[in-house]
PDB file of N, CA and C in Angstrom:
ATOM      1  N   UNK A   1       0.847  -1.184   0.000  1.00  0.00           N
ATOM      2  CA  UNK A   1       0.000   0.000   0.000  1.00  0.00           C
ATOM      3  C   UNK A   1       0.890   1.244   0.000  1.00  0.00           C
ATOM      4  N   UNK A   2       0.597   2.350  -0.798  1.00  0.00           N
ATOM      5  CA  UNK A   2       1.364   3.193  -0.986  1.00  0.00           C
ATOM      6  C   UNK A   2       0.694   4.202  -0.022  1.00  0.00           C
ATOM      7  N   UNK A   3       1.765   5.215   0.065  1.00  0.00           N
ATOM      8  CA  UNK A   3       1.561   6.088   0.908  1.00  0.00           C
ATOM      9  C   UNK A   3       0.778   7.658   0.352  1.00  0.00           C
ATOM     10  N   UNK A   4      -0.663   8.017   1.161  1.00  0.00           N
ATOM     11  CA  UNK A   4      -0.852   9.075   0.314  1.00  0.00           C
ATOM     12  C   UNK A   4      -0.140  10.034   0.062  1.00  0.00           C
ATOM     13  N   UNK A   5      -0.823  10.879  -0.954  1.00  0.00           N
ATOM     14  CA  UNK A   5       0.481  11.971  -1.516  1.00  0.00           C
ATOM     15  C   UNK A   5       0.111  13.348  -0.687  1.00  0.00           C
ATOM     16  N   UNK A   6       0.749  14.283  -0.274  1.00  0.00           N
ATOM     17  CA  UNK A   6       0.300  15.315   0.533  1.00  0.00           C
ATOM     18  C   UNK A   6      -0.751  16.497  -0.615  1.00  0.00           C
ATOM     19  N   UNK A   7      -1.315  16.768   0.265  1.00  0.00           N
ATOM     20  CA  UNK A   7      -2.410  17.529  -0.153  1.00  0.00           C
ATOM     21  C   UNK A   7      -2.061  18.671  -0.731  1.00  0.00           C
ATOM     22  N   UNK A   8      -2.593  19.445  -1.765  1.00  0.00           N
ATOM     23  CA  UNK A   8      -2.165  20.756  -2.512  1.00  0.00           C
ATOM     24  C   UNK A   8      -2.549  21.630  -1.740  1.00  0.00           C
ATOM     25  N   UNK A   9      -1.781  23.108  -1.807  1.00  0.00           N
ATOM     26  CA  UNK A   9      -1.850  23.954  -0.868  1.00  0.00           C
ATOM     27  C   UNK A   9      -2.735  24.682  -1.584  1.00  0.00           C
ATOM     28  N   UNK A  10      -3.256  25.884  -0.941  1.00  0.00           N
ATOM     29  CA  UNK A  10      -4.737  27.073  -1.562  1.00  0.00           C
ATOM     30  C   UNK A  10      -3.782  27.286  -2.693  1.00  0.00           C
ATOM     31  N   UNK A  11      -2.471  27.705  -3.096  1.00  0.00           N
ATOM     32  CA  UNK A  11      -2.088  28.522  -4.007  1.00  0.00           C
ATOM     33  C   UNK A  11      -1.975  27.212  -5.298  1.00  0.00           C
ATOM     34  N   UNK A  12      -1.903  25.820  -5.343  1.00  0.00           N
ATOM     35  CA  UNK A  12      -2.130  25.193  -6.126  1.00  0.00           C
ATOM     36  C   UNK A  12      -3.226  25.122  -6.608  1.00  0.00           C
ATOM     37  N   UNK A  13      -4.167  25.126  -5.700  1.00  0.00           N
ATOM     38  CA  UNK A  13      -6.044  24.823  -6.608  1.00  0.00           C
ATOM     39  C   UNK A  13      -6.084  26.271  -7.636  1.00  0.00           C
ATOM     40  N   UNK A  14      -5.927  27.386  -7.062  1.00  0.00           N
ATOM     41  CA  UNK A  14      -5.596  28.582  -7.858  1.00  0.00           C
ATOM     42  C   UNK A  14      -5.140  28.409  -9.081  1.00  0.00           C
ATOM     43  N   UNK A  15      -4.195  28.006  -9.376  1.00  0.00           N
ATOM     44  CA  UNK A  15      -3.284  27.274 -10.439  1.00  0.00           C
ATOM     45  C   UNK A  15      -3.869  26.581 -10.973  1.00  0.00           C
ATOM     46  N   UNK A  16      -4.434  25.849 -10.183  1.00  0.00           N
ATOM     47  CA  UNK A  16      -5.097  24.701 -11.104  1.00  0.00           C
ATOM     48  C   UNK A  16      -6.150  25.181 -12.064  1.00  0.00           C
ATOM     49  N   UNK A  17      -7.044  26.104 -11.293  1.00  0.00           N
ATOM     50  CA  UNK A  17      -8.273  26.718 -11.769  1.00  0.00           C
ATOM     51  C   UNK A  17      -7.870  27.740 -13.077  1.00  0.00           C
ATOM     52  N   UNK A  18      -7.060  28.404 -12.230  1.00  0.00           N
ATOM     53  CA  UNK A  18      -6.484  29.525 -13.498  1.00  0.00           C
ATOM     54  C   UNK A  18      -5.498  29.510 -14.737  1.00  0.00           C
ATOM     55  N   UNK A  19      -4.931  28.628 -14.434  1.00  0.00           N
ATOM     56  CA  UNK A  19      -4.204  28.377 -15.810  1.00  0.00           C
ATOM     57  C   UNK A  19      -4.277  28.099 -16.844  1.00  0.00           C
ATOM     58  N   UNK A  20      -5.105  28.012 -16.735  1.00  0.00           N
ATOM     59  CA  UNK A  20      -5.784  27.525 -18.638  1.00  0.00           C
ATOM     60  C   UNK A  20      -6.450  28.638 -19.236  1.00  0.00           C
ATOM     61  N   UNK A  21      -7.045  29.609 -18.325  1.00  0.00           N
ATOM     62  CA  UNK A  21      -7.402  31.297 -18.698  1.00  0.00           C
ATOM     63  C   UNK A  21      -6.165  31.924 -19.001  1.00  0.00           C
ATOM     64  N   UNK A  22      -5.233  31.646 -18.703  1.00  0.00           N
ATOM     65  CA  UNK A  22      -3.808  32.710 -18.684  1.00  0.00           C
ATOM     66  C   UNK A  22      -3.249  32.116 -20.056  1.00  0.00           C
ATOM     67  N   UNK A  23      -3.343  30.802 -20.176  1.00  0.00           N
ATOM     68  CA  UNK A  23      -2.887  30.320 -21.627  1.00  0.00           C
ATOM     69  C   UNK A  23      -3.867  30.849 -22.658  1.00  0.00           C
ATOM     70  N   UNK A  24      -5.288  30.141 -22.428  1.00  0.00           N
ATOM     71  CA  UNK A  24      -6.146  31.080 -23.945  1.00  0.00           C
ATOM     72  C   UNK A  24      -5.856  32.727 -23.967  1.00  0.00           C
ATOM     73  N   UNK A  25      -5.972  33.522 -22.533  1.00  0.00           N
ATOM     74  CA  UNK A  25      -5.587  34.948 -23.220  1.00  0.00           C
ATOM     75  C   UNK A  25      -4.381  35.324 -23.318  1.00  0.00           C
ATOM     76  N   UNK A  26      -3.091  34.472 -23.080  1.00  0.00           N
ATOM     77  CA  UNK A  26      -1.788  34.791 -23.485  1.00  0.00           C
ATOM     78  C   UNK A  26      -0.955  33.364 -24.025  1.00  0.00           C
ATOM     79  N   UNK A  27      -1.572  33.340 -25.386  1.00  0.00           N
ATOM     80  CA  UNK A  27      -0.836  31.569 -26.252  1.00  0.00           C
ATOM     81  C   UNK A  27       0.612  32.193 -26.247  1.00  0.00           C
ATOM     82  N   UNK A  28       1.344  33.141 -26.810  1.00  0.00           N
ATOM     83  CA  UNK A  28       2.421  33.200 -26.583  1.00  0.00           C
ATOM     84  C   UNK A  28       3.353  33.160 -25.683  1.00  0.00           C
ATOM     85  N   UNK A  29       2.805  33.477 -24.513  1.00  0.00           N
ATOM     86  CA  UNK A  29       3.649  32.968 -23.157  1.00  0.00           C
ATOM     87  C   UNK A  29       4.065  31.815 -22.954  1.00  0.00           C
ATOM     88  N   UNK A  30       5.117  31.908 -22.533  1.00  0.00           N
ATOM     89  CA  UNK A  30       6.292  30.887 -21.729  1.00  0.00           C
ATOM     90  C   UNK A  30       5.394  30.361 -20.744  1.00  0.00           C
ATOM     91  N   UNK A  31       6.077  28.863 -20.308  1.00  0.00           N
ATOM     92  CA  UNK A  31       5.646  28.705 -18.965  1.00  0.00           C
ATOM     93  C   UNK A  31       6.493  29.463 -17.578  1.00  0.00           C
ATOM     94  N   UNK A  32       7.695  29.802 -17.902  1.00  0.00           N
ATOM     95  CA  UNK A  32       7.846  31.358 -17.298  1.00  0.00           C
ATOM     96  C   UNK A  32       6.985  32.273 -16.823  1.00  0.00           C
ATOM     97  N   UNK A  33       6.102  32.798 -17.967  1.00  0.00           N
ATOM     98  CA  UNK A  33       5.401  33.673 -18.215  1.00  0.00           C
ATOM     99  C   UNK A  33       4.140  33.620 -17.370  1.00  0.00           C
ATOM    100  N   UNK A  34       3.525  32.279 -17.346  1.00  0.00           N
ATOM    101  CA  UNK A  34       2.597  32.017 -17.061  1.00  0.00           C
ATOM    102  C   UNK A  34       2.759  31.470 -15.911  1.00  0.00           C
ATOM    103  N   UNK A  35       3.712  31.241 -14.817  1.00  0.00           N
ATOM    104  CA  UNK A  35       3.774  31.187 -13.730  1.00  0.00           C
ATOM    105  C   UNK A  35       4.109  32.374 -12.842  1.00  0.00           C
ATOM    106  N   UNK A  36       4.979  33.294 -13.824  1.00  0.00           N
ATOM    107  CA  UNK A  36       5.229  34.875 -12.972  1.00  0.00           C
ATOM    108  C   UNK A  36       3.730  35.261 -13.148  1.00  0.00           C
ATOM    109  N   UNK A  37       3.143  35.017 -13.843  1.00  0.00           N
ATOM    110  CA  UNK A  37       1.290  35.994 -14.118  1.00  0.00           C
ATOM    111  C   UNK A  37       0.507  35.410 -12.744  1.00  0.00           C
ATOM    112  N   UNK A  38       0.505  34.151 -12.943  1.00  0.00           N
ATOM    113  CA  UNK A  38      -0.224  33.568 -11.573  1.00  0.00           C
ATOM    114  C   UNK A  38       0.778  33.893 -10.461  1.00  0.00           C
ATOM    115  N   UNK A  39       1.737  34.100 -10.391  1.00  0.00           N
ATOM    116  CA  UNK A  39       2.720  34.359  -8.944  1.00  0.00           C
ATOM    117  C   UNK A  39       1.967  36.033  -8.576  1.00  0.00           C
ATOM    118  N   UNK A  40       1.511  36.547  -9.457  1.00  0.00           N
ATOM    119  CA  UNK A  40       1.290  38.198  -9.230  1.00  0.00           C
ATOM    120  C   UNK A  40      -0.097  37.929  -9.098  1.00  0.00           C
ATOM    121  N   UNK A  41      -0.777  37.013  -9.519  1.00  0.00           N
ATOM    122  CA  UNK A  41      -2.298  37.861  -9.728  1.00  0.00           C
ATOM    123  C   UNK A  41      -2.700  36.963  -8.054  1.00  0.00           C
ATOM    124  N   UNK A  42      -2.037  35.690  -7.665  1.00  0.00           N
ATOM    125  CA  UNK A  42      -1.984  35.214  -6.269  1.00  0.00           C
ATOM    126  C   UNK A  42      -1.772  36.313  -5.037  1.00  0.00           C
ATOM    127  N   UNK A  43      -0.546  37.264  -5.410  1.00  0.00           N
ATOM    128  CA  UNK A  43       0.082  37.993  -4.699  1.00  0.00           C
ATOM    129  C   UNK A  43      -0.887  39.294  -3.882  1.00  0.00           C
ATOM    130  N   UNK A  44      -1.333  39.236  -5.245  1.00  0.00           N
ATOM    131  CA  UNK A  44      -2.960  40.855  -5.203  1.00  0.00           C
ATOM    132  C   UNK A  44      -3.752  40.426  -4.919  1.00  0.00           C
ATOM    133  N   UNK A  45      -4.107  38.993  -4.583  1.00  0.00           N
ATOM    134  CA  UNK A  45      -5.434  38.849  -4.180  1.00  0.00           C
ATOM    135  C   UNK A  45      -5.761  39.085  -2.554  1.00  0.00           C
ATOM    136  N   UNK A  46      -6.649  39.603  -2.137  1.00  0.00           N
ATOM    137  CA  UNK A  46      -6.763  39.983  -1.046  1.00  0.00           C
ATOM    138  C   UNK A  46      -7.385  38.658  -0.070  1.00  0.00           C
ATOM    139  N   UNK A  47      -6.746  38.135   1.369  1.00  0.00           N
ATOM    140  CA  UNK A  47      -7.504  37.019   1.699  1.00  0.00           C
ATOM    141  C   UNK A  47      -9.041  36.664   1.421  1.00  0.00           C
ATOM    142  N   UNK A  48      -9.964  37.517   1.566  1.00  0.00           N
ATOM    143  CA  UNK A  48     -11.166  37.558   1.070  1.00  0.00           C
ATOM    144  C   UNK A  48     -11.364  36.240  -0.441  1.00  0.00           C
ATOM    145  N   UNK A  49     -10.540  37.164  -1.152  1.00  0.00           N
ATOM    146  CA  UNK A  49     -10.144  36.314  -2.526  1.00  0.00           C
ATOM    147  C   UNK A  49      -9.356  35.152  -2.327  1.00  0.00           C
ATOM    148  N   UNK A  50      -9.103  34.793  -1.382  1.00  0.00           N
ATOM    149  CA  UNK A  50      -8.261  33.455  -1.069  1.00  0.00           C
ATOM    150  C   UNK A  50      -8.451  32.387  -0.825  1.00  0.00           C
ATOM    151  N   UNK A  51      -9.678  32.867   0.026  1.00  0.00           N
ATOM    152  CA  UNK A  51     -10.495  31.923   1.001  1.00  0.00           C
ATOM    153  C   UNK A  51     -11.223  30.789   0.362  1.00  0.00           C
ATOM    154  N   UNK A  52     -11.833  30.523  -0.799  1.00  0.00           N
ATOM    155  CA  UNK A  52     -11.987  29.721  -1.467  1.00  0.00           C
ATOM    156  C   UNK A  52     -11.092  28.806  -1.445  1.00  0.00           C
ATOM    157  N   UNK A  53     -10.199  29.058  -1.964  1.00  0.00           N
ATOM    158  CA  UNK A  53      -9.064  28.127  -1.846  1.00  0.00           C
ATOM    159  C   UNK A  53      -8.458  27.874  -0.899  1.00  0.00           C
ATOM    160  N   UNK A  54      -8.158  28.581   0.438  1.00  0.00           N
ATOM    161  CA  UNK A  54      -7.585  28.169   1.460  1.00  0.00           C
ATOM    162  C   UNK A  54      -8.903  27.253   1.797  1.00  0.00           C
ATOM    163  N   UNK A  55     -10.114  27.316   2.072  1.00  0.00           N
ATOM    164  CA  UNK A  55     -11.239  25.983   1.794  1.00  0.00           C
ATOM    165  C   UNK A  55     -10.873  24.638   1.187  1.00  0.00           C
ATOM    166  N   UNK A  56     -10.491  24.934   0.297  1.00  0.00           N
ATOM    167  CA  UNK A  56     -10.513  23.466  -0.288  1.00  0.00           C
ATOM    168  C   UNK A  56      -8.935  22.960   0.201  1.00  0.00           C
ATOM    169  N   UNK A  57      -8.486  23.518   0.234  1.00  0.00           N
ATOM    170  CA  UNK A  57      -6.592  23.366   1.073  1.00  0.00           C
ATOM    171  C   UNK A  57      -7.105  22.627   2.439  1.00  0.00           C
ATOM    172  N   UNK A  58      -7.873  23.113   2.782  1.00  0.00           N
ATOM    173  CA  UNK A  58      -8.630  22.524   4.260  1.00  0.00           C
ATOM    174  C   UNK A  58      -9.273  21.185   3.941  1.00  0.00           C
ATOM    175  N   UNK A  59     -10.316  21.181   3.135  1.00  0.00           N
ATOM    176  CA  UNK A  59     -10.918  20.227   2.978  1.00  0.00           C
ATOM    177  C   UNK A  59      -9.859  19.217   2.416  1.00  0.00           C
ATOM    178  N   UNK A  60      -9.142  19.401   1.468  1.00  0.00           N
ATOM    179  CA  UNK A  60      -7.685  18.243   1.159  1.00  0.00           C
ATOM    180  C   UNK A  60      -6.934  17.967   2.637  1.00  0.00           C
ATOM    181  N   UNK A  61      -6.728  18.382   3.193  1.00  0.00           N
ATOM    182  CA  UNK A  61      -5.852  18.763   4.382  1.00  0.00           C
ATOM    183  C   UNK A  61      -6.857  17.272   5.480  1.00  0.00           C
ATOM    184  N   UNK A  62      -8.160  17.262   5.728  1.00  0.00           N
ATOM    185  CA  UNK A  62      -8.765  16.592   6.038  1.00  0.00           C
ATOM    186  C   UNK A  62      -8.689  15.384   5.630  1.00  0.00           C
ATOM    187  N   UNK A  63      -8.948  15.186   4.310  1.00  0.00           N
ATOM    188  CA  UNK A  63      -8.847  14.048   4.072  1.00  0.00           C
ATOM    189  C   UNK A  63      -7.722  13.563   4.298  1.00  0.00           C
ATOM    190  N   UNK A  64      -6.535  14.394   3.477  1.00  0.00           N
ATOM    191  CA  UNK A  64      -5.379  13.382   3.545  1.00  0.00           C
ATOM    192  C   UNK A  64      -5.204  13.179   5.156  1.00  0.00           C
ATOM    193  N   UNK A  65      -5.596  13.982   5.869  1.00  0.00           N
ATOM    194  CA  UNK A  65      -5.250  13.470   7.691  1.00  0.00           C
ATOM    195  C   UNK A  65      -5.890  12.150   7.956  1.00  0.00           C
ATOM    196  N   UNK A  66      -7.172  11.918   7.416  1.00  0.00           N
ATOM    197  CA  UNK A  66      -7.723  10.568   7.541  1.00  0.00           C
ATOM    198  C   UNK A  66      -7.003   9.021   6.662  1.00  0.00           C
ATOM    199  N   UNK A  67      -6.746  10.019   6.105  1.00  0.00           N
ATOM    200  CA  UNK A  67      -5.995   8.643   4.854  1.00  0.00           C
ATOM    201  C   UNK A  67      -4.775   8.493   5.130  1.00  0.00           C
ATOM    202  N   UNK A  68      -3.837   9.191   5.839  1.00  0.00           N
ATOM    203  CA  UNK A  68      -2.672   8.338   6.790  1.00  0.00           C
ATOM    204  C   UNK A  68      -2.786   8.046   7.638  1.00  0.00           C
ATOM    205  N   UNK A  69      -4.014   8.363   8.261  1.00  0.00           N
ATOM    206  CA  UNK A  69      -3.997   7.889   9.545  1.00  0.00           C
ATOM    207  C   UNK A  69      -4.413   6.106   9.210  1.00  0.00           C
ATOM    208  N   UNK A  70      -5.398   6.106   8.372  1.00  0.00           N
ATOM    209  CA  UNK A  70      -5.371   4.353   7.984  1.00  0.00           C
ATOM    210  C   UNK A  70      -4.068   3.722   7.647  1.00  0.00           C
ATOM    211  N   UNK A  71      -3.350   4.702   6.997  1.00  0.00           N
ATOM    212  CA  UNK A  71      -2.328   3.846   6.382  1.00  0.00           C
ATOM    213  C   UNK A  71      -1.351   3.577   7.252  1.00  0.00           C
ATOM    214  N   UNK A  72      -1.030   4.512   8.359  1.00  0.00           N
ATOM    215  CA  UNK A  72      -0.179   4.185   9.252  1.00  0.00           C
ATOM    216  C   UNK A  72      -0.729   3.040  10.064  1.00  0.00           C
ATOM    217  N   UNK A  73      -2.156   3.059  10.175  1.00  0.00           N
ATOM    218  CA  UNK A  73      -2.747   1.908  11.155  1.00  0.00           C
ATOM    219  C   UNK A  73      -2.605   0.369  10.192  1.00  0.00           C
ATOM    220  N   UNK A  74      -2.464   0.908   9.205  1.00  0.00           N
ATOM    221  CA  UNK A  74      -2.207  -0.459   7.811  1.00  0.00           C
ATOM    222  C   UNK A  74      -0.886  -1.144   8.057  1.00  0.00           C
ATOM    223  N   UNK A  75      -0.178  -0.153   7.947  1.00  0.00           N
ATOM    224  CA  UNK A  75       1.396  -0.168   8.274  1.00  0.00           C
ATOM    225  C   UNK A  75       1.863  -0.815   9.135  1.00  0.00           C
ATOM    226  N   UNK A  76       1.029  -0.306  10.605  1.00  0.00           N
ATOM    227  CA  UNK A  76       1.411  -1.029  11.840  1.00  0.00           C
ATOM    228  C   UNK A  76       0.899  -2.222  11.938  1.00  0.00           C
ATOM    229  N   UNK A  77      -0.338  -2.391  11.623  1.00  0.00           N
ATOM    230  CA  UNK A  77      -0.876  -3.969  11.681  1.00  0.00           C
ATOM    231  C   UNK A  77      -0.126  -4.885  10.765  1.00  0.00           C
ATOM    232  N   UNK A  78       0.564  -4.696  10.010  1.00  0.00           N
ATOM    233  CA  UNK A  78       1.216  -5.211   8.504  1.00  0.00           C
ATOM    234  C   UNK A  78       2.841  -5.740   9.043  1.00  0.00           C
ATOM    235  N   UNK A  79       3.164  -4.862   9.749  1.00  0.00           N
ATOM    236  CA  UNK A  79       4.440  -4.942  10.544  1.00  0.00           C
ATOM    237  C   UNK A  79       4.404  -6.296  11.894  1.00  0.00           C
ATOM    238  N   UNK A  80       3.265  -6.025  13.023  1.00  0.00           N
ATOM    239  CA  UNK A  80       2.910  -7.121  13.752  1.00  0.00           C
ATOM    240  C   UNK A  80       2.394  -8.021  12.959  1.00  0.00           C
ATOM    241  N   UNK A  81       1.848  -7.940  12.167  1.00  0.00           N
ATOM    242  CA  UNK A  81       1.745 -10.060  11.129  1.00  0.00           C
ATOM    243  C   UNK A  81       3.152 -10.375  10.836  1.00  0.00           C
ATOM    244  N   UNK A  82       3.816  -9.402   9.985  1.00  0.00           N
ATOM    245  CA  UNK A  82       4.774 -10.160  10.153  1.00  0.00           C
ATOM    246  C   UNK A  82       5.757 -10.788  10.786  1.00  0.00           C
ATOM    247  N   UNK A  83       5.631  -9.564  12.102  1.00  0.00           N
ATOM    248  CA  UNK A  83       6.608 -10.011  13.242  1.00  0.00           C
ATOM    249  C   UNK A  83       5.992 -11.089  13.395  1.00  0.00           C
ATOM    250  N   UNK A  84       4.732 -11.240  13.926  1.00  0.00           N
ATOM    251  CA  UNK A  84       3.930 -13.042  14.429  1.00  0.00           C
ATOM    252  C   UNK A  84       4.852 -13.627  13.177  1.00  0.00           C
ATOM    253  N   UNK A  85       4.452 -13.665  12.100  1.00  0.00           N
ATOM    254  CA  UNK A  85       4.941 -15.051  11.203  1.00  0.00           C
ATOM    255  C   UNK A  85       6.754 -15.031  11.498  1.00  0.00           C
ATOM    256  N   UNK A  86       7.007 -14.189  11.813  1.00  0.00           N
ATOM    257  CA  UNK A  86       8.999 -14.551  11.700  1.00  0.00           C
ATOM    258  C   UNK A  86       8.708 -15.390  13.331  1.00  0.00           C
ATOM    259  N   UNK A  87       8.362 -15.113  14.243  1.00  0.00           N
ATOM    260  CA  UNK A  87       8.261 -16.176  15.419  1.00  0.00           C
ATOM    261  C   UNK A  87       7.694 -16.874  15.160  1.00  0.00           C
ATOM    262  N   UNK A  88       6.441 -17.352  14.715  1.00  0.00           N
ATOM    263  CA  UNK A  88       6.000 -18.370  14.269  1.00  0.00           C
ATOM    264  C   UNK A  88       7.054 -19.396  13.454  1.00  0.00           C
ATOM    265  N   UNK A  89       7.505 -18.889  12.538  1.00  0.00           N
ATOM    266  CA  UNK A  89       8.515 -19.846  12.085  1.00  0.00           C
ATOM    267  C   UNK A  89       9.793 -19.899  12.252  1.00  0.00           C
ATOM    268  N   UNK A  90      10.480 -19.185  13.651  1.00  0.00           N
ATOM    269  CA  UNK A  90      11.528 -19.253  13.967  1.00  0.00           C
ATOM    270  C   UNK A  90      11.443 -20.698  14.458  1.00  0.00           C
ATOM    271  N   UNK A  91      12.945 -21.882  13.935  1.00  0.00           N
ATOM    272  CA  UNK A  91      12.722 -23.036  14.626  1.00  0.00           C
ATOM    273  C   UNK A  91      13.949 -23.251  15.278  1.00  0.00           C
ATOM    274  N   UNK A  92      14.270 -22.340  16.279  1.00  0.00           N
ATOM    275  CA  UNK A  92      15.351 -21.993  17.002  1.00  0.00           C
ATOM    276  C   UNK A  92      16.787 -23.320  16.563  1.00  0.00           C
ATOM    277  N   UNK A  93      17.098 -23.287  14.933  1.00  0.00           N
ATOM    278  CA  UNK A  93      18.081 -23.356  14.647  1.00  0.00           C
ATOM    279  C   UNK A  93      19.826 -23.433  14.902  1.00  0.00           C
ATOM    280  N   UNK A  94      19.240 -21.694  15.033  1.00  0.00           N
ATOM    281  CA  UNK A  94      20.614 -21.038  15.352  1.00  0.00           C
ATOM    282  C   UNK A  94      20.914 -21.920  17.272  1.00  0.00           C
ATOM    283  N   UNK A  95      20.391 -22.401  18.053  1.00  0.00           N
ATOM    284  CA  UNK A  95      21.168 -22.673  19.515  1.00  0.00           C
ATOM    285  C   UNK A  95      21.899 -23.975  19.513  1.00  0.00           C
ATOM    286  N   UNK A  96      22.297 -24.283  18.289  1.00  0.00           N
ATOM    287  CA  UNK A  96      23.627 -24.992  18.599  1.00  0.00           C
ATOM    288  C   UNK A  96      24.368 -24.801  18.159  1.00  0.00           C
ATOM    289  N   UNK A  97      25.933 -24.793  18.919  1.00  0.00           N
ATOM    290  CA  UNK A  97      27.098 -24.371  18.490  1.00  0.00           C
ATOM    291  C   UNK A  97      27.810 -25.360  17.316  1.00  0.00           C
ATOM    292  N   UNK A  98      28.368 -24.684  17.018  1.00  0.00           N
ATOM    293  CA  UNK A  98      29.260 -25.752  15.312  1.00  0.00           C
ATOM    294  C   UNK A  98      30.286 -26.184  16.083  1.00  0.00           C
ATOM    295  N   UNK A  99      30.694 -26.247  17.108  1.00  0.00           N
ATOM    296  CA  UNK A  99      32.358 -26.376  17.163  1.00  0.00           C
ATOM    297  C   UNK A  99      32.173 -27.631  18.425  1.00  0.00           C
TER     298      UNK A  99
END
């Protein structure tokens, strides 16, 4: 089981949302270009304007807290089976000496 991936921060969903407006009204831009545009138009937005997205940063933030928390409980239960099976089939071998 893999481990979840950490959650995107408010200024990624932003990105996410907006970038494809910044490409149709500027096709000639770089991806340079189009990351300094979103680095500025992030910068001016007033928290008010943020909050949306710091929302869903939250709501990701939630989940992924629930979804390691299984996985660590996955992890740990996954770890004690196997410890049981290595005693289980330890057949104490190793207590005699060779010599």
């Amino acid at each position: 089981m893999e481990a979840p991936k950490r959650y995107p921060s408010a200024y990624l969903h932003f990105v996410k949302e907006k970038r494809q407006d910044i490409i149709r009204k500027h096709p000639e831009f770089k991806t340079t270009d189009i990351v300094k545009t979103l680095g500025t138009m992030w910068n001016n937005m007033s928290d008010d304007e943020k909050h949306v997205y710091v929302k869903l940063q939250e709501k990701d933030k939630q989940a992924y807290e629930k979804a390691i928390l299984l996985y660590n409980q996955s992890d740990i239960n996954a770890n004690i089976r196997m410890t049981n099976t290595h005693n289980r089939n330890d057949d104490d071998s190793d207590d005699y000496d060779a010599y």
